[in-house]
C-alpha atoms as a PDB file:
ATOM      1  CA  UNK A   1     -13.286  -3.775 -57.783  1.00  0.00           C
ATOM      2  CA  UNK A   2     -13.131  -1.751 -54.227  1.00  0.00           C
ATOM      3  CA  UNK A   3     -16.274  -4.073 -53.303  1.00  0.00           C
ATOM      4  CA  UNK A   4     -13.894  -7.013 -54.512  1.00  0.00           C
ATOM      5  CA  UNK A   5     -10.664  -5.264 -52.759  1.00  0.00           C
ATOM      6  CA  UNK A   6     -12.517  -5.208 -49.063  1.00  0.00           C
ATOM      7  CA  UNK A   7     -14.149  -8.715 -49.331  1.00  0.00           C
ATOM      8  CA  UNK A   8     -10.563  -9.597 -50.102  1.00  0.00           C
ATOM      9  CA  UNK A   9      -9.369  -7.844 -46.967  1.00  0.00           C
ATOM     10  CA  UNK A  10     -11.970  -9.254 -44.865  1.00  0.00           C
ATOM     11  CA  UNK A  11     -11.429 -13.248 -45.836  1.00  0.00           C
ATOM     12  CA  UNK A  12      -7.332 -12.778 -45.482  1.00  0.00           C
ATOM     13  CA  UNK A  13      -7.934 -12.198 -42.070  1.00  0.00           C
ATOM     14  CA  UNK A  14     -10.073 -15.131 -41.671  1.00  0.00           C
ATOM     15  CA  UNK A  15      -8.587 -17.627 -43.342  1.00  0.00           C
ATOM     16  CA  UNK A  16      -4.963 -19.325 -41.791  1.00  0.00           C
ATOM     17  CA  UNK A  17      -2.068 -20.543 -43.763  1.00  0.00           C
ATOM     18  CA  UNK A  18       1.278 -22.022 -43.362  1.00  0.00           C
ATOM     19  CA  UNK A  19       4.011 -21.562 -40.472  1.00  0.00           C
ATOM     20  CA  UNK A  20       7.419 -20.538 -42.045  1.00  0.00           C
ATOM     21  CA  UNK A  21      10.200 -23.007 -41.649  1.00  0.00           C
ATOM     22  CA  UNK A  22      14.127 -22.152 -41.569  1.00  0.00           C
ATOM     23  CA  UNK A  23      16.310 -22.022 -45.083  1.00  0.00           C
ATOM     24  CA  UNK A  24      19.532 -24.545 -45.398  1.00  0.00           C
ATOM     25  CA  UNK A  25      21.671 -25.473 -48.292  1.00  0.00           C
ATOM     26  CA  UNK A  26      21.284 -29.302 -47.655  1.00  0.00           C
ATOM     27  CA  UNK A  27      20.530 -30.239 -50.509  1.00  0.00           C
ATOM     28  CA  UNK A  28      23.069 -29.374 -52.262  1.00  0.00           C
ATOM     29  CA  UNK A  29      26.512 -31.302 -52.427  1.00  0.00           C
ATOM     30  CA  UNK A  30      29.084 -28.221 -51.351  1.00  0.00           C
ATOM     31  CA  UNK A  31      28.817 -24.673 -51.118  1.00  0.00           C
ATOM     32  CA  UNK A  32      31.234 -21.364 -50.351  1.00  0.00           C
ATOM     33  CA  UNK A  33      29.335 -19.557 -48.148  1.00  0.00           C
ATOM     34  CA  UNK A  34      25.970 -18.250 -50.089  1.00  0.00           C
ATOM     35  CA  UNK A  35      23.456 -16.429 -48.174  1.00  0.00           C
ATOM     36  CA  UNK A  36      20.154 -18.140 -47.724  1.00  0.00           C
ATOM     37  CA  UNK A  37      16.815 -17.227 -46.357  1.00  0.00           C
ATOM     38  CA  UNK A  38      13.287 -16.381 -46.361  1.00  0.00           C
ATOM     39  CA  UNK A  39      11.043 -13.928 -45.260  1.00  0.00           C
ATOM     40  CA  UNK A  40      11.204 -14.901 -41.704  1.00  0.00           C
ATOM     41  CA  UNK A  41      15.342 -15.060 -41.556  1.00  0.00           C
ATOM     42  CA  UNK A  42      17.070 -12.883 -40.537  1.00  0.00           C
ATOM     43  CA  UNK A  43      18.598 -11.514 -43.974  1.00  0.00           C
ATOM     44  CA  UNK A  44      14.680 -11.788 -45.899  1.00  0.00           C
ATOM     45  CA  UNK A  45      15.946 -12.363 -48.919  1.00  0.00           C
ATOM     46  CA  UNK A  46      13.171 -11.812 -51.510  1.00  0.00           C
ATOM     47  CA  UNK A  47      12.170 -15.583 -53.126  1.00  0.00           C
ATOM     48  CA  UNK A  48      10.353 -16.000 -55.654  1.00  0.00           C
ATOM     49  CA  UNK A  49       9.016 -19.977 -54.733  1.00  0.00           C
ATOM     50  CA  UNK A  50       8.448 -21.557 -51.423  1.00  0.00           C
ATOM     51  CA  UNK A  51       9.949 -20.052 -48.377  1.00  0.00           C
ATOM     52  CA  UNK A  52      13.703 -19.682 -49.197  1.00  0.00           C
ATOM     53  CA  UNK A  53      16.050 -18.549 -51.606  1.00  0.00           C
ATOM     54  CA  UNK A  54      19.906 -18.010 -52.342  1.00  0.00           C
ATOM     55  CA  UNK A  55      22.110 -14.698 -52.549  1.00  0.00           C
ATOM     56  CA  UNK A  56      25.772 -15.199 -52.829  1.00  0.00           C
ATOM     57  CA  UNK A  57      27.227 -12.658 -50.703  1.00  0.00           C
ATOM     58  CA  UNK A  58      30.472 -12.135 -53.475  1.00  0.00           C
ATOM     59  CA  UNK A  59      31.508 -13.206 -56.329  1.00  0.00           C
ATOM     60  CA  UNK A  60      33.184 -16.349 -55.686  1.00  0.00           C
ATOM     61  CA  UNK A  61      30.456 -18.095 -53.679  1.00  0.00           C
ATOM     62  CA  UNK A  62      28.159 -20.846 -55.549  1.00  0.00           C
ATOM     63  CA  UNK A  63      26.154 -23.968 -54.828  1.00  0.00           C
ATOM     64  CA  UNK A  64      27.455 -27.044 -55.762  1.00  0.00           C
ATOM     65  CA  UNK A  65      25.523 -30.402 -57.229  1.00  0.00           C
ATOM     66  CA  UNK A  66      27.919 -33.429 -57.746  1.00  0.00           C
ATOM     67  CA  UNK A  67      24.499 -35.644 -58.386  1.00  0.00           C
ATOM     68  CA  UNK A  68      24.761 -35.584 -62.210  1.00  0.00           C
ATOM     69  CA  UNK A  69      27.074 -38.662 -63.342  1.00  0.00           C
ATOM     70  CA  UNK A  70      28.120 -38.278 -66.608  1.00  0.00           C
ATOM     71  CA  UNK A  71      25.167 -36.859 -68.210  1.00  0.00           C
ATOM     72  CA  UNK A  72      25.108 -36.683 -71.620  1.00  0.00           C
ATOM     73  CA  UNK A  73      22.467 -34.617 -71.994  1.00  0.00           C
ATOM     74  CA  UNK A  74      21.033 -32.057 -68.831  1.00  0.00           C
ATOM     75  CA  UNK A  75      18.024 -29.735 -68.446  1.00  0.00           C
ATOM     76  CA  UNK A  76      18.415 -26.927 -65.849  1.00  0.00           C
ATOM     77  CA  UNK A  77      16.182 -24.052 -64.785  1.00  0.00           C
ATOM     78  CA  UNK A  78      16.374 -21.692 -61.934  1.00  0.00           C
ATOM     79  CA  UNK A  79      14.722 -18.441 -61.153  1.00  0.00           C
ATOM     80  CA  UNK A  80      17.476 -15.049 -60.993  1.00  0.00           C
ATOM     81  CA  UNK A  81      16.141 -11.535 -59.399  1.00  0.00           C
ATOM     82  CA  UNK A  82      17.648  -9.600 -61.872  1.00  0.00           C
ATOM     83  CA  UNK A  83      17.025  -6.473 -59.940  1.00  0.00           C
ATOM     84  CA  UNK A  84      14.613  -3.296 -59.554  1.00  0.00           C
ATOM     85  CA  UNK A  85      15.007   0.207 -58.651  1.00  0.00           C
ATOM     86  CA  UNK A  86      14.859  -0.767 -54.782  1.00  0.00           C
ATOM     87  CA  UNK A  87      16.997  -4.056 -54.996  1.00  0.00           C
ATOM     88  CA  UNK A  88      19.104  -3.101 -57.923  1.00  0.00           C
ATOM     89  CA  UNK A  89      21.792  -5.923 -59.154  1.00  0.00           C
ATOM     90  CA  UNK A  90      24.778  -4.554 -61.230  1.00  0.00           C
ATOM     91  CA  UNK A  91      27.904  -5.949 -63.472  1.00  0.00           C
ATOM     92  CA  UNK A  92      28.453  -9.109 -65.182  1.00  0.00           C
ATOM     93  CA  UNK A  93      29.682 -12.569 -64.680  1.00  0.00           C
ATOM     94  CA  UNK A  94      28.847 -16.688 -65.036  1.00  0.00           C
ATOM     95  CA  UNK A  95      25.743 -17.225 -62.772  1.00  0.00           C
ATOM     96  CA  UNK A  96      25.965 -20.879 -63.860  1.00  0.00           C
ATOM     97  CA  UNK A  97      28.557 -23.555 -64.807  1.00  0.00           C
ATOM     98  CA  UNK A  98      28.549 -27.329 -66.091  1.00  0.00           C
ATOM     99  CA  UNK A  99      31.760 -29.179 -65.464  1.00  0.00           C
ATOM    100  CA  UNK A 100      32.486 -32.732 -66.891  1.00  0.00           C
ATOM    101  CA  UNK A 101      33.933 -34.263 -63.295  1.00  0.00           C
ATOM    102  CA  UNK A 102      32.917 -33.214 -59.675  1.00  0.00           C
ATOM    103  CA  UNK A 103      36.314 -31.659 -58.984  1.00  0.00           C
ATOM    104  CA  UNK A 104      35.106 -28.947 -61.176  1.00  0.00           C
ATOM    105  CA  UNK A 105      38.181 -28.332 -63.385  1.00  0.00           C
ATOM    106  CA  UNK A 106      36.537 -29.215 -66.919  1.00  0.00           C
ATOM    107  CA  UNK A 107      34.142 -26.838 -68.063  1.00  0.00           C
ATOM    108  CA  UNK A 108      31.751 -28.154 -70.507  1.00  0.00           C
ATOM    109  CA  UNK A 109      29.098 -25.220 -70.529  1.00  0.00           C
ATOM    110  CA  UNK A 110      28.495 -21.673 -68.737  1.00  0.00           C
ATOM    111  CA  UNK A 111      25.415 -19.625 -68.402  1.00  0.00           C
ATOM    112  CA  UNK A 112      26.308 -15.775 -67.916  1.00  0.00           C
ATOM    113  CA  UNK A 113      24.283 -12.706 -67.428  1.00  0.00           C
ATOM    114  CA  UNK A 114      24.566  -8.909 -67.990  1.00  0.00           C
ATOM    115  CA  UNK A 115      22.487  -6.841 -65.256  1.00  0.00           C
ATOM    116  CA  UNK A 116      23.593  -3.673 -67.556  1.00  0.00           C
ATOM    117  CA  UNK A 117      22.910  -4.986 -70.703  1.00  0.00           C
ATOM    118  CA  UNK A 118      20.012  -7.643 -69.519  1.00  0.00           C
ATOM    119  CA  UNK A 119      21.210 -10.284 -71.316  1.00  0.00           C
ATOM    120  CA  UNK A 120      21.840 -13.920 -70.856  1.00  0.00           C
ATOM    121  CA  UNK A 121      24.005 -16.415 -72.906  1.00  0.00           C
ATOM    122  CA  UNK A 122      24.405 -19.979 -72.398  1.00  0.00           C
ATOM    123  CA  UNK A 123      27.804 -20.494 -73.890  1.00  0.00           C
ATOM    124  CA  UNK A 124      29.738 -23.622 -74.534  1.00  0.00           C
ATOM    125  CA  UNK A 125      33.397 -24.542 -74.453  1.00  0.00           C
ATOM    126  CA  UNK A 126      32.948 -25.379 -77.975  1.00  0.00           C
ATOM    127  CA  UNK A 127      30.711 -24.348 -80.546  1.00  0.00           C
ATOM    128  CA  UNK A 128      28.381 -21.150 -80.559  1.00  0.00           C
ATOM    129  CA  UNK A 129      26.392 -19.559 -77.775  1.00  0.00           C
ATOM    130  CA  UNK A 130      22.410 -19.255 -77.342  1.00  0.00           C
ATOM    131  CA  UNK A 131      21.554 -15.489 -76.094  1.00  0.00           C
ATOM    132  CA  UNK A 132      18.456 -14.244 -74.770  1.00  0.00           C
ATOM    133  CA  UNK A 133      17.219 -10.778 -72.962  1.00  0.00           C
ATOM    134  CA  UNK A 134      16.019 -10.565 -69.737  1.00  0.00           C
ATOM    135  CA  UNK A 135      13.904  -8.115 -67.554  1.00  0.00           C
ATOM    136  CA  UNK A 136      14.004  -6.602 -64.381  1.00  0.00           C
ATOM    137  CA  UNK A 137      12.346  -8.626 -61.449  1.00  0.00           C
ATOM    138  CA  UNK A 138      12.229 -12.547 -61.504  1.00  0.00           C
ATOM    139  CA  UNK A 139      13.526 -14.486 -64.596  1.00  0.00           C
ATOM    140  CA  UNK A 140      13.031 -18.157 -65.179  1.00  0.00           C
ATOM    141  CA  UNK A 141      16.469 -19.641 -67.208  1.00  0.00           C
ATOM    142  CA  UNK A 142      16.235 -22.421 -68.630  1.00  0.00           C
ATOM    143  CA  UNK A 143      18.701 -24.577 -70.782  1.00  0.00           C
ATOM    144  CA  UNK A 144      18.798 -27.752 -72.797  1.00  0.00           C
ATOM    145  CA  UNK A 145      22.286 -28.845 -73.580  1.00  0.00           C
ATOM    146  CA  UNK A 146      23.352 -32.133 -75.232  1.00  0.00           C
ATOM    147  CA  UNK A 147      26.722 -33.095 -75.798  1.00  0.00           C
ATOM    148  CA  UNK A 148      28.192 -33.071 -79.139  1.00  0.00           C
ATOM    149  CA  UNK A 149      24.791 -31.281 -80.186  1.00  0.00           C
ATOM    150  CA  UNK A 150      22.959 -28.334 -79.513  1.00  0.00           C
ATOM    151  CA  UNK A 151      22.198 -25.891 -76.543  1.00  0.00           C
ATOM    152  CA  UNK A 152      18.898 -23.815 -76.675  1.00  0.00           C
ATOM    153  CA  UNK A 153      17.941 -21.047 -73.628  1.00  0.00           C
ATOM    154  CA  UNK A 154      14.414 -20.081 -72.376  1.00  0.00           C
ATOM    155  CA  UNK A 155      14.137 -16.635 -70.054  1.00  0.00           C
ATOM    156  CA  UNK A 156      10.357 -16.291 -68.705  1.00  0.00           C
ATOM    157  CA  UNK A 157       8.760 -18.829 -72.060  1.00  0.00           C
ATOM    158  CA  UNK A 158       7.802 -22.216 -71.804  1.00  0.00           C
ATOM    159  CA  UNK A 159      10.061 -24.761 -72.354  1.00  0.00           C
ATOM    160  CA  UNK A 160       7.593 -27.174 -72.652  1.00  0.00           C
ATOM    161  CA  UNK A 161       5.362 -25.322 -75.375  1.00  0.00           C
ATOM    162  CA  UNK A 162       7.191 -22.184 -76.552  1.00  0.00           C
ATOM    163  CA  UNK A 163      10.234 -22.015 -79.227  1.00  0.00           C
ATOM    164  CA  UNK A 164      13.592 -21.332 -77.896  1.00  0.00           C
ATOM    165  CA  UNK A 165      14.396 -17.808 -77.463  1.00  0.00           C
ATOM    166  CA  UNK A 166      17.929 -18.355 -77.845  1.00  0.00           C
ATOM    167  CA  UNK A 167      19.978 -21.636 -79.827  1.00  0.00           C
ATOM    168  CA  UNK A 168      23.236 -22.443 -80.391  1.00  0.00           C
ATOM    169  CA  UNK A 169      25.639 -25.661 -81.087  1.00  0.00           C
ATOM    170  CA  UNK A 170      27.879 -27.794 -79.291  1.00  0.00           C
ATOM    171  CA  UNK A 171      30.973 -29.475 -81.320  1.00  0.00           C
ATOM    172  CA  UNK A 172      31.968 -30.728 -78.389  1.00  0.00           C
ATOM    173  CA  UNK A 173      31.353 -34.580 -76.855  1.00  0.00           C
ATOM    174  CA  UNK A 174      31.939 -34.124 -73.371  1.00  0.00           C
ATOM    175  CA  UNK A 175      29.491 -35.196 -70.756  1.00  0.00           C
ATOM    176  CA  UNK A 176      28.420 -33.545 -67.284  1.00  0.00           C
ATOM    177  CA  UNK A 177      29.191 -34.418 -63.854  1.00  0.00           C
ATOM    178  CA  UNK A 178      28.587 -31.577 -61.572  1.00  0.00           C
ATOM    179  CA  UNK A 179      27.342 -27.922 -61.671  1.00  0.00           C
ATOM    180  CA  UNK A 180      27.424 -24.633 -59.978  1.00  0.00           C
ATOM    181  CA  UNK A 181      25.090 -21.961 -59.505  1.00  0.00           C
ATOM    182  CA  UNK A 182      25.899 -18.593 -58.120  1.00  0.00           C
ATOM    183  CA  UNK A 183      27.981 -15.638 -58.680  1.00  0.00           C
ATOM    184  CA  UNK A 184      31.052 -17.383 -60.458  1.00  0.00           C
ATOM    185  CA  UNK A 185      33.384 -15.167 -62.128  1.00  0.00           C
ATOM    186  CA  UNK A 186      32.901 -11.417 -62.983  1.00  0.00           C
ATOM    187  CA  UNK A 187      31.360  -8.783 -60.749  1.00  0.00           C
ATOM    188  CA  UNK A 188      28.226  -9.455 -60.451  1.00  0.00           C
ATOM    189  CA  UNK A 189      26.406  -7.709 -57.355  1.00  0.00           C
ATOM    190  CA  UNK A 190      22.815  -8.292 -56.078  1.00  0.00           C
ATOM    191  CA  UNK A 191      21.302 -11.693 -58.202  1.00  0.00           C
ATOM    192  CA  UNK A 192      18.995 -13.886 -55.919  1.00  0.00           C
ATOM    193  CA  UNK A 193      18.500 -17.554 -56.683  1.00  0.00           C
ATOM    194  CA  UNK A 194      15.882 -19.636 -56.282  1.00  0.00           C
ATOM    195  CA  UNK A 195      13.839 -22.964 -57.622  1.00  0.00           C
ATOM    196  CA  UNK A 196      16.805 -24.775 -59.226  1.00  0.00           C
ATOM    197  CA  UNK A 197      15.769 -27.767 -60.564  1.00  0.00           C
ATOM    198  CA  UNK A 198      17.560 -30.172 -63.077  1.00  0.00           C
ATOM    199  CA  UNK A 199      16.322 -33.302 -65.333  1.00  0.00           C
ATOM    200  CA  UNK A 200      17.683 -35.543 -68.183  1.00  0.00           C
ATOM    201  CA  UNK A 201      15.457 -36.035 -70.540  1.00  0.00           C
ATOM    202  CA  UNK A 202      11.767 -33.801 -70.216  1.00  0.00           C
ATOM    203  CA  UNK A 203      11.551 -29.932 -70.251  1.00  0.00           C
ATOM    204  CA  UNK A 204      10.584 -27.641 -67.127  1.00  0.00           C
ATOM    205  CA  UNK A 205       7.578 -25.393 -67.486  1.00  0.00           C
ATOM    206  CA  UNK A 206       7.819 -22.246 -65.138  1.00  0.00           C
ATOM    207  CA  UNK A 207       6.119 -21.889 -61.210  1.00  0.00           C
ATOM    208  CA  UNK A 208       2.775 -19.339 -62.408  1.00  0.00           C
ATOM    209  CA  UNK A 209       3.863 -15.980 -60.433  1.00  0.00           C
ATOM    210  CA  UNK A 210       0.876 -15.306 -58.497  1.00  0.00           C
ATOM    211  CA  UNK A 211       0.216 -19.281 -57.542  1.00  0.00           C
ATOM    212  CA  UNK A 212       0.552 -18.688 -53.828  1.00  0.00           C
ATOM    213  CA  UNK A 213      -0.016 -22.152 -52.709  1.00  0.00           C
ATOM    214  CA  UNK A 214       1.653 -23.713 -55.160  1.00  0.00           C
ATOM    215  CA  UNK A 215      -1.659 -26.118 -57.122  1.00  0.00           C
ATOM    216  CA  UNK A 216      -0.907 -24.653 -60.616  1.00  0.00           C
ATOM    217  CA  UNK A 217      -3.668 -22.471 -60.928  1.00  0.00           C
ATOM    218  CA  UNK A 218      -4.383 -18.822 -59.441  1.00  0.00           C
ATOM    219  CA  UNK A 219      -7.967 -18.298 -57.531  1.00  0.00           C
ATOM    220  CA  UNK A 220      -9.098 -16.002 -55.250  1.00  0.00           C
ATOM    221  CA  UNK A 221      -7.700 -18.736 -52.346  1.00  0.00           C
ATOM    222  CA  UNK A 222      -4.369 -17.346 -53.780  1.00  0.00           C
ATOM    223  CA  UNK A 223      -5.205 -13.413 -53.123  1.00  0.00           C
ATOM    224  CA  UNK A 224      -6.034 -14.619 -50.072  1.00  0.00           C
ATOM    225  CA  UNK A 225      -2.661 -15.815 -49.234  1.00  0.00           C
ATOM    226  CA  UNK A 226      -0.665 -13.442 -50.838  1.00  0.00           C
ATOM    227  CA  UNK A 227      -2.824 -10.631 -48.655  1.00  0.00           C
ATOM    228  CA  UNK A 228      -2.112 -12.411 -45.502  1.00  0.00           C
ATOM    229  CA  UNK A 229       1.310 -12.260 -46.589  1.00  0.00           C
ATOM    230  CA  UNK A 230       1.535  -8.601 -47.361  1.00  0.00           C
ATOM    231  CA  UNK A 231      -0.116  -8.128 -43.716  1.00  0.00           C
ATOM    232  CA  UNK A 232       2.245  -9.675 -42.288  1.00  0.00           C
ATOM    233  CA  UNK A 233      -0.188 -12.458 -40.965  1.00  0.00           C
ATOM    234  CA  UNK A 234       1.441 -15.320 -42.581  1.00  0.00           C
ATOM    235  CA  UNK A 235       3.856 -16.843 -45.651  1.00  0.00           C
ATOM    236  CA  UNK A 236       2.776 -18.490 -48.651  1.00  0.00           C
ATOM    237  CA  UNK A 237       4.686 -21.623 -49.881  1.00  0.00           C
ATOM    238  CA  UNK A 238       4.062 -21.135 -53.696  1.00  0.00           C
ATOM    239  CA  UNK A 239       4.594 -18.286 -55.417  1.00  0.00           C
ATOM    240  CA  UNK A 240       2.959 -14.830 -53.675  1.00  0.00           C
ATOM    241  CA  UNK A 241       5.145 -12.332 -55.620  1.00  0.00           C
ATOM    242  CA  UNK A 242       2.532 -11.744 -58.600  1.00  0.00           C
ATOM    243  CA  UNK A 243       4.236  -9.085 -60.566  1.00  0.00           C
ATOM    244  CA  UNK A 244       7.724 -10.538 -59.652  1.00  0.00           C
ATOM    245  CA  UNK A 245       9.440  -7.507 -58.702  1.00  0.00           C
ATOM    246  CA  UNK A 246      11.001  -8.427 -55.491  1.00  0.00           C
ATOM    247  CA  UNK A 247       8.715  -7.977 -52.561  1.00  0.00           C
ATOM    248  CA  UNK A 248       4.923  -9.266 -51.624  1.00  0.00           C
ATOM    249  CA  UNK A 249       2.379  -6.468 -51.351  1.00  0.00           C
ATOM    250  CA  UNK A 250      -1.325  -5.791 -51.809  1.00  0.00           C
ATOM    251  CA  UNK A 251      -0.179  -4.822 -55.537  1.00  0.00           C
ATOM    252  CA  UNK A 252       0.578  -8.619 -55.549  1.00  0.00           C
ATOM    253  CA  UNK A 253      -2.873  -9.449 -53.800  1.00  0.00           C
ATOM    254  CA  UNK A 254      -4.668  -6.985 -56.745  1.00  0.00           C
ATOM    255  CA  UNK A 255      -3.067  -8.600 -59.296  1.00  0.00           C
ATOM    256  CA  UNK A 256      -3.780 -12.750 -58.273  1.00  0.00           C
ATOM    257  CA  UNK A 257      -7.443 -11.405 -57.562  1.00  0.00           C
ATOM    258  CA  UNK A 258      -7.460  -9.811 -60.976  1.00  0.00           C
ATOM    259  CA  UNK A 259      -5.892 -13.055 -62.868  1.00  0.00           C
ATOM    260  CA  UNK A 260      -8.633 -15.009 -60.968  1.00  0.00           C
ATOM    261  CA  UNK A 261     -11.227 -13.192 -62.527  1.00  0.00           C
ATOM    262  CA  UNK A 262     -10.123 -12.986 -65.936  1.00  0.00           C
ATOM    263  CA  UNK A 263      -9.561  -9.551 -65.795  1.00  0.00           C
ATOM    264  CA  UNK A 264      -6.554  -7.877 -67.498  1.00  0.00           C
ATOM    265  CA  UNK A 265      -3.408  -6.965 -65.211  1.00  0.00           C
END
């Protein structure tokens, strides 16, 4: 493996990658003021995909989408940094909310989390929640709702293969219109956000941690990247942060060389 380690070493100084590019909220319909950023802004907010994320500064600040029109059925996921002993994130709050109209005022379906407890629970006006646990690091939510039927909540499984971790029931009929993402209510401190992404009708399957340029598999080209990163040589536009704990570093690099080779991590 040292052999391995300083070959390593050798082709991430040899091989080039990416430029970074600045972080806006542009794609989203509204916001209240959310940080955003990368790790060549200013604030270098840890990411988990692609060169930016989202950190609402207090609770109070979101994203808006108005682009769902009146959905009666709506598949979200989005990656949380649910903290670590160097970035720690504390209290408890909605991270998430589906209302039926874009003003916002109807609430058809919430998705809160518990830094304390690590928990999440996707929890409908009416009807019965679906509650999962979550980890330290990066978490992948993701959650199936249909109106006047069910709601079922993936953290770090996938929703294309694996069972639920968490289901529960909505009595309710209403449809969706717009959401929010971000610390809503509560007092939430510290949560990151990043790779929101939201469908109709097929499931999500998570970003591979480690996949540093993004092709859905992790080779020794990805190492490569994620050790340029670390070196502060260049950024990867997939996903660099291998163990998902915040930060890019050679531990990241050890671990996509490892994966690579079939070798346990």
């Amino acid at each position: 493996m040292k052999k391995l380690l300083t070959a390593l070493i050798a082709l991430g100084f040899l091989v080039g990658g990416s430029a970074a590019s600045a972080c806006a909220l542009t794609a989203w319909s509204s916001d209240t003021g959310p940080a955003v950023g990368g790790p060549a802004e200013t604030n270098a907010l840890s990411r988990y995909s692609g060169l930016c994320s989202m950190a609402p500064g207090a609770v109070g600040q979101y994203v808006q989408d108005n682009n769902p029109t009146n959905e009666g059925r709506i598949i979200v996921s989005f990656y949380v940094f649910a903290g670590s002993a160097t970035q720690p994130v504390t209290g408890t709050g909605n991270i998430f909310t589906a209302y039926a109209e874009d003003g916002a005022t109807t609430e058809v379906f919430s998705i809160g989390f518990d830094a304390g407890a690590g928990t999440v629970n996707a929890t409908p006006v009416s009807g019965t929640a679906a509650s999962a646990a979550i980890g330290a690091g990066w978490n992948q939510v993701v959650v199936d709702w249909t109106g006047g039927g069910g709601i079922s909540l993936w953290v770090n499984s996938d929703a294309t293969s694996d069972p639920a971790d968490g289901t529960g029931t909505d009595t309710g009929a209403a449809t969706i219109g717009a959401v929010q993402l971000g610390a809503l209510t509560g007092s939430l401190a510290g949560a990151v956000f990043d790779q929101y992404e939201s469908r109709r009708t097929t499931l999500i399957p998570p970003a591979p941690a480690g996949d540093a340029n993004g092709d859905g598999t992790i080779a020794l080209a990805d190492a490569i990247l994620i050790l340029r990163e670390a070196l502060g040589l260049d950024f990867s536009t997939g996903q660099p942060d291998a163990d998902r704990d915040g930060s890019v570093a050679l531990a990241d690099a050890i671990r996509a060389l490892r994966i690579s080779l079939g070798l346990p991590v």
